[in-house]
C-alpha atoms as a PDB file:
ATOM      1  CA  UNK A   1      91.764  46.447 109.117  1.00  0.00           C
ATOM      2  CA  UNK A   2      91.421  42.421 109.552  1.00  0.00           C
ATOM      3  CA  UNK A   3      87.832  43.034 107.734  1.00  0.00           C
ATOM      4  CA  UNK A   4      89.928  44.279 104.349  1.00  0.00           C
ATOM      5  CA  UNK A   5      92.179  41.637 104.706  1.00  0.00           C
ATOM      6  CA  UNK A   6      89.474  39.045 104.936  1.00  0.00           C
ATOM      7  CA  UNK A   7      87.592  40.684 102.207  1.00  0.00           C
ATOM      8  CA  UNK A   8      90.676  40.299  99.705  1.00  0.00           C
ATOM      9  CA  UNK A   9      91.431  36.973 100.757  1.00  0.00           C
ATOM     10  CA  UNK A  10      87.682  35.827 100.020  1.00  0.00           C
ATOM     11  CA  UNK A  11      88.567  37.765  96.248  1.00  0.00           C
ATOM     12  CA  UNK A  12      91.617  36.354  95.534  1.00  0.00           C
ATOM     13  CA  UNK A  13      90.103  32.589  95.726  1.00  0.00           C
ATOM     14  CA  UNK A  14      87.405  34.153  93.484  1.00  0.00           C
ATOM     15  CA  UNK A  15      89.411  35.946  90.929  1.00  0.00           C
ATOM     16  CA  UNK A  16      92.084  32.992  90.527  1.00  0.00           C
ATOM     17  CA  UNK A  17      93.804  33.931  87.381  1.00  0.00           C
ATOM     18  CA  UNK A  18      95.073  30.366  86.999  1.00  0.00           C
ATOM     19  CA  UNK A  19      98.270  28.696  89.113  1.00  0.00           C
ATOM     20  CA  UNK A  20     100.273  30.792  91.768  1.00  0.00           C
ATOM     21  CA  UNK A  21      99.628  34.173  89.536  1.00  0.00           C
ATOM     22  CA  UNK A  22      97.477  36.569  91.759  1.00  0.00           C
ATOM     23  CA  UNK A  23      96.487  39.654  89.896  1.00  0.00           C
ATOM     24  CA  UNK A  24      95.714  41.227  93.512  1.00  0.00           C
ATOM     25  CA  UNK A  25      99.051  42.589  94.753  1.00  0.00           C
ATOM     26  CA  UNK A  26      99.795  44.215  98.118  1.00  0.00           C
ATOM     27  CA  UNK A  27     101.557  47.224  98.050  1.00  0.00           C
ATOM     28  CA  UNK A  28     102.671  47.606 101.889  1.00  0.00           C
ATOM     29  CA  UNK A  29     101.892  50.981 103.035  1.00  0.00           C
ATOM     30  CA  UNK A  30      99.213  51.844 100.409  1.00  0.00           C
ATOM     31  CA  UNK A  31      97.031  49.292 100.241  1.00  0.00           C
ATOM     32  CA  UNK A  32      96.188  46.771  96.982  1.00  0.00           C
ATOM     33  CA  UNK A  33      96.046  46.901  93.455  1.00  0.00           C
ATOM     34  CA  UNK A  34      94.862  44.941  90.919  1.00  0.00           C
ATOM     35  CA  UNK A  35      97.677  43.878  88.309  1.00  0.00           C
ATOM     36  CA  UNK A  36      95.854  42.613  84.958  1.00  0.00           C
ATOM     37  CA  UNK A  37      99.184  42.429  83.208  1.00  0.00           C
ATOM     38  CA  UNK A  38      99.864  39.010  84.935  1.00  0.00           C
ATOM     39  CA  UNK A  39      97.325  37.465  84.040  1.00  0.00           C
ATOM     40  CA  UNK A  40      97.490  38.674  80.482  1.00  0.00           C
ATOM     41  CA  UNK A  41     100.810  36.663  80.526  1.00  0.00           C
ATOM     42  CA  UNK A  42      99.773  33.844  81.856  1.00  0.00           C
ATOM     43  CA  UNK A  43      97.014  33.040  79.442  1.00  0.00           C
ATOM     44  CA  UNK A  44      99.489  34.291  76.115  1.00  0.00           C
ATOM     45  CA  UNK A  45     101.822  31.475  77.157  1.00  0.00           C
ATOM     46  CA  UNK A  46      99.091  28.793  76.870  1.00  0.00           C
END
């Protein structure tokens, strides 16, 4: 369990999508999904 959540840490600082946006979201009680709609966003508005 603290392996996982050291493994998505170590991704999150690797896929930064720019900012505070984090395309990895936890969904509590099923686990993580990745959420490539924020980031779309992110880069439109620049």
């Amino acid at each position: 369990d603290n392996a996982l959540g050291i493994h998505i840490t170590r991704l999150r600082k690797k896929i930064n999508c720019g900012g505070q946006i984090d395309i990895i979201e936890t969904i509590w009680g099923i686990g993580y999904r990745l959420n490539f709609r924020l980031c779309e966003i992110f880069h439109n508005e620049e």
